[in-house]
Protein backbone atom coordinates (compact mmCIF):
# COMPACT_ATOMS: atom_id res chain seq x y z
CA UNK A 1 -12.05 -202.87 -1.62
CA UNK A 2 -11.57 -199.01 -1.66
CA UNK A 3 -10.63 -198.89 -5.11
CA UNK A 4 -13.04 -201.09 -6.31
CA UNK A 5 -15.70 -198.84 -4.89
CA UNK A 6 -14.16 -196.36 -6.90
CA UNK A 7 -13.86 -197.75 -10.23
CA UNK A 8 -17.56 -199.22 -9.76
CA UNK A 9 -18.86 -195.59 -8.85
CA UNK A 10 -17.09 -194.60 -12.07
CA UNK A 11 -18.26 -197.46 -14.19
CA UNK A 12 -21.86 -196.11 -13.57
CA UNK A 13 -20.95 -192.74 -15.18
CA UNK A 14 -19.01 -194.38 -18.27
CA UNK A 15 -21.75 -193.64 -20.89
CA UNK A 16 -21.83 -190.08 -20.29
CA UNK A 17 -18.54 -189.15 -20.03
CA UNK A 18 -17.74 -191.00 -23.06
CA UNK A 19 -20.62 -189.44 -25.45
CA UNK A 20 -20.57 -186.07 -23.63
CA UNK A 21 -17.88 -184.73 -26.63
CA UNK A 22 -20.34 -186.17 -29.38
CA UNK A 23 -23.56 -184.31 -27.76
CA UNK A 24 -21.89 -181.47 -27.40
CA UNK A 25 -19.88 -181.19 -30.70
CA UNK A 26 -23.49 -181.17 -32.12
CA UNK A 27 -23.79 -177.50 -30.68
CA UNK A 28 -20.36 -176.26 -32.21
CA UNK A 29 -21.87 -177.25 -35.63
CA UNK A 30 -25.00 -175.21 -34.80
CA UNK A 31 -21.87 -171.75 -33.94
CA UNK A 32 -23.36 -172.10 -30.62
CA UNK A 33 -20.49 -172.39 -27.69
CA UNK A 34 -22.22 -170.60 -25.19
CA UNK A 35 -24.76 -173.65 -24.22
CA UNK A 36 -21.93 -176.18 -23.81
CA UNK A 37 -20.24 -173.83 -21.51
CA UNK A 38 -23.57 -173.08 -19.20
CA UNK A 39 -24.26 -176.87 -19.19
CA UNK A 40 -20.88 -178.43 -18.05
CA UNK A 41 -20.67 -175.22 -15.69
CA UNK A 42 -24.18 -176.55 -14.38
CA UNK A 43 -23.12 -180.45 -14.43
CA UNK A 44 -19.76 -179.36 -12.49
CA UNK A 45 -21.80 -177.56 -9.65
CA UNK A 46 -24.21 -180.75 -9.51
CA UNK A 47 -21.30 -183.34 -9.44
CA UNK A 48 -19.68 -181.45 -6.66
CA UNK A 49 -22.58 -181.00 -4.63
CA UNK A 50 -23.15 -184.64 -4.67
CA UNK A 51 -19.93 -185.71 -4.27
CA UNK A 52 -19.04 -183.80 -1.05
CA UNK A 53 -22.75 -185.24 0.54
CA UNK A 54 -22.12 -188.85 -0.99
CA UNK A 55 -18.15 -188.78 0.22
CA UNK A 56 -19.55 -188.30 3.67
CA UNK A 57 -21.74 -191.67 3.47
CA UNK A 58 -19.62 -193.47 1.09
CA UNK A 59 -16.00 -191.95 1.12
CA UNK A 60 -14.16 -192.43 -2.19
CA UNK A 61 -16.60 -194.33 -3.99
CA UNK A 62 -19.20 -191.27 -2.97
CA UNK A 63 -16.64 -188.86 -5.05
CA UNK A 64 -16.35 -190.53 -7.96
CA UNK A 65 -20.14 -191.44 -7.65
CA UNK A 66 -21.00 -187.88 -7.91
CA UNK A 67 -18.65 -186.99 -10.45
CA UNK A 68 -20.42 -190.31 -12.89
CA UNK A 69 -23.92 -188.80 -11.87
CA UNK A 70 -22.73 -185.03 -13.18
CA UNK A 71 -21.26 -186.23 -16.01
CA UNK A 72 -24.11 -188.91 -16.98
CA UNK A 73 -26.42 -185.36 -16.32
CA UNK A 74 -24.16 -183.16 -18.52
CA UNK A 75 -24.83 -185.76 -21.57
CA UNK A 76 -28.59 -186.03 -21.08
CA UNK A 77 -28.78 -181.82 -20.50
CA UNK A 78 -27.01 -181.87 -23.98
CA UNK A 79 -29.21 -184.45 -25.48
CA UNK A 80 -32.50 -182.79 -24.40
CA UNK A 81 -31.57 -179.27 -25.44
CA UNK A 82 -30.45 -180.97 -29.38
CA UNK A 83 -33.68 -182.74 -29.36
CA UNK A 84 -35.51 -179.49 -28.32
CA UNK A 85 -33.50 -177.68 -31.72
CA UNK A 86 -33.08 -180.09 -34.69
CA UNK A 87 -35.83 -182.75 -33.17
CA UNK A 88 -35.46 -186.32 -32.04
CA UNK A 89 -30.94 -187.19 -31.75
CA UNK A 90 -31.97 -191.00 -30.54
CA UNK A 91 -34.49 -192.78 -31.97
CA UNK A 92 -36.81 -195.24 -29.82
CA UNK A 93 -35.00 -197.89 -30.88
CA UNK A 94 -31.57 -196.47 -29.61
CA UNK A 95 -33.48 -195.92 -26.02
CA UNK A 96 -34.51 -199.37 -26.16
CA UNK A 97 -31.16 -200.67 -26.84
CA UNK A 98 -29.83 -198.75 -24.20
CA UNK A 99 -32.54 -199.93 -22.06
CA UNK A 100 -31.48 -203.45 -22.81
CA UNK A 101 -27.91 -203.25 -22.03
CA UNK A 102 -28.73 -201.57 -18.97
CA UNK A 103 -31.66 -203.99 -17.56
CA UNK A 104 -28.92 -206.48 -18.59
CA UNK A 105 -26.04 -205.19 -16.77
CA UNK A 106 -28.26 -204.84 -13.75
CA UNK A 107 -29.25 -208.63 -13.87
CA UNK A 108 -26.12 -210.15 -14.17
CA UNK A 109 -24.52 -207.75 -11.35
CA UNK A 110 -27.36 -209.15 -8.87
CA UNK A 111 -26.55 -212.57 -10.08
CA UNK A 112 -22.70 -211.77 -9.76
CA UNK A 113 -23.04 -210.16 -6.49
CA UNK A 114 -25.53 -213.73 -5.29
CA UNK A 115 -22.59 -215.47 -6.34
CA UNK A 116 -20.13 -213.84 -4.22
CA UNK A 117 -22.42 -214.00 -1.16
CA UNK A 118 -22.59 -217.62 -1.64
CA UNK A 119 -18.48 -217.83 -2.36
CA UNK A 120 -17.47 -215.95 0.91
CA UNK A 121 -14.93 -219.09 1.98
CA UNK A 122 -13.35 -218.98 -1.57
CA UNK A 123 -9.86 -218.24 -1.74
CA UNK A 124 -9.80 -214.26 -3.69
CA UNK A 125 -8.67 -215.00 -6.95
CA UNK A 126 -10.85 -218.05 -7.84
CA UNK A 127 -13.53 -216.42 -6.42
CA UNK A 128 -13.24 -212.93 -8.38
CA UNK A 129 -12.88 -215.28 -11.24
CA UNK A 130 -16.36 -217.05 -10.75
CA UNK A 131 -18.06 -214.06 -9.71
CA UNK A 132 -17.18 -212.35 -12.89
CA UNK A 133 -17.52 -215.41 -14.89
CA UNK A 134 -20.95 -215.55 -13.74
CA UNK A 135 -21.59 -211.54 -14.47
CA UNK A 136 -20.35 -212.41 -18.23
CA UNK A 137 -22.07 -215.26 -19.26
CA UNK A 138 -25.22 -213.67 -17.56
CA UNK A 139 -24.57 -210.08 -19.53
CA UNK A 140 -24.06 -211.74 -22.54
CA UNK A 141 -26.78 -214.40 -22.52
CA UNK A 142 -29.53 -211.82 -21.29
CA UNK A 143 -28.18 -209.09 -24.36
CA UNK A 144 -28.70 -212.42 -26.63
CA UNK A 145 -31.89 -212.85 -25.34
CA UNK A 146 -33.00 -209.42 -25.73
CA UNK A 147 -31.85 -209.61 -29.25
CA UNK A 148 -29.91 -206.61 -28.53
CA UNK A 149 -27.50 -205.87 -32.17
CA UNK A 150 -24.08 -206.19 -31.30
CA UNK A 151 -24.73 -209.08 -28.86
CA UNK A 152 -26.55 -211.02 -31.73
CA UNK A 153 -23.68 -210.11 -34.45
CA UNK A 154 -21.06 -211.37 -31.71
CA UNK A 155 -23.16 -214.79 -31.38
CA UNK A 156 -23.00 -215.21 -34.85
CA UNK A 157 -19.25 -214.38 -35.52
CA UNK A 158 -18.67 -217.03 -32.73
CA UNK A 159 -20.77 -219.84 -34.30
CA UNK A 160 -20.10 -218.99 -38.35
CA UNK A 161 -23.01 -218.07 -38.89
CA UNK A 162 -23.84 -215.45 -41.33
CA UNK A 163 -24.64 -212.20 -40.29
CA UNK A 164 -27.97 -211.43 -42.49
């Protein structure tokens, strides 16, 4: 239970610490080091400002928590300040595919979490099974549903149909 806390408080911090580099590469092409520097420096103090309060409410989980909300912070400081020099980075519809995967995720982890409220007798494995069963069919079905791009092009790989 402890580490699953953990890798679910780092799970929510995934995005942005895996398109911090690309954000901030964009300032390195623009000779500019020095705003990198003063934002990670700013995320750093942030993530460990929230991570000593949240590790007092939620132990572990409140560590890496704060460390996924700094780093999701040090992406979008990098994104505003590139929008604010060589105009829009993302386009609106990159925010609302974003927006779909995450009203998506959220969804399917309510449903997933339902399910293992209602599963509490189940022996562990079959019920870790079912519960994330239930979280994948109901990710992927809602991202289908949303039309979101990759989920579509998946759909179609899986039933032959052409992509166009």
């Amino acid at each position: 239970m402890l580490v699953g806390g953990v890798l679910a408080a780092y799970g929510i911090g995934l995005l942005g610490q895996a398109t911090v580099k690309l954000f901030a590469s964009g300032f390195y092409a623009l000779r500019d080091t020095r705003t990198p520097v003063i934002i990670a420096a700013s995320s750093l103090i942030v993530s460990a400002i929230l991570s000593w309060l949240l590790m007092r409410r939620l132990g572990p989980a409140g560590i890496a928590l704060g460390s996924s909300i700094g780093g999701t912070l040090n992406t979008v400081l990098h994104l505003r300040d590139l929008d604010r020099r060589i105009g829009t980075v993302l386009q609106s519809r990159d925010w609302r595919t974003l927006a779909t995967v995450v009203a998506a995720g959220l969804v399917a982890a309510a449903l997933a979490m339902g399910a293992d409220h209602l599963l509490v007798l189940w022996r562990p494995i079959p019920r870790g099974i079912a519960v994330l069963g239930i979280f994948g069919v109901a990710y992927g079905a809602l991202t289908l549903a949303f039309r979101h791009p990759d989920a579509t092009r998946a759909w179609q790989s899986l039933i032959g149909s052409p992509a166009n």
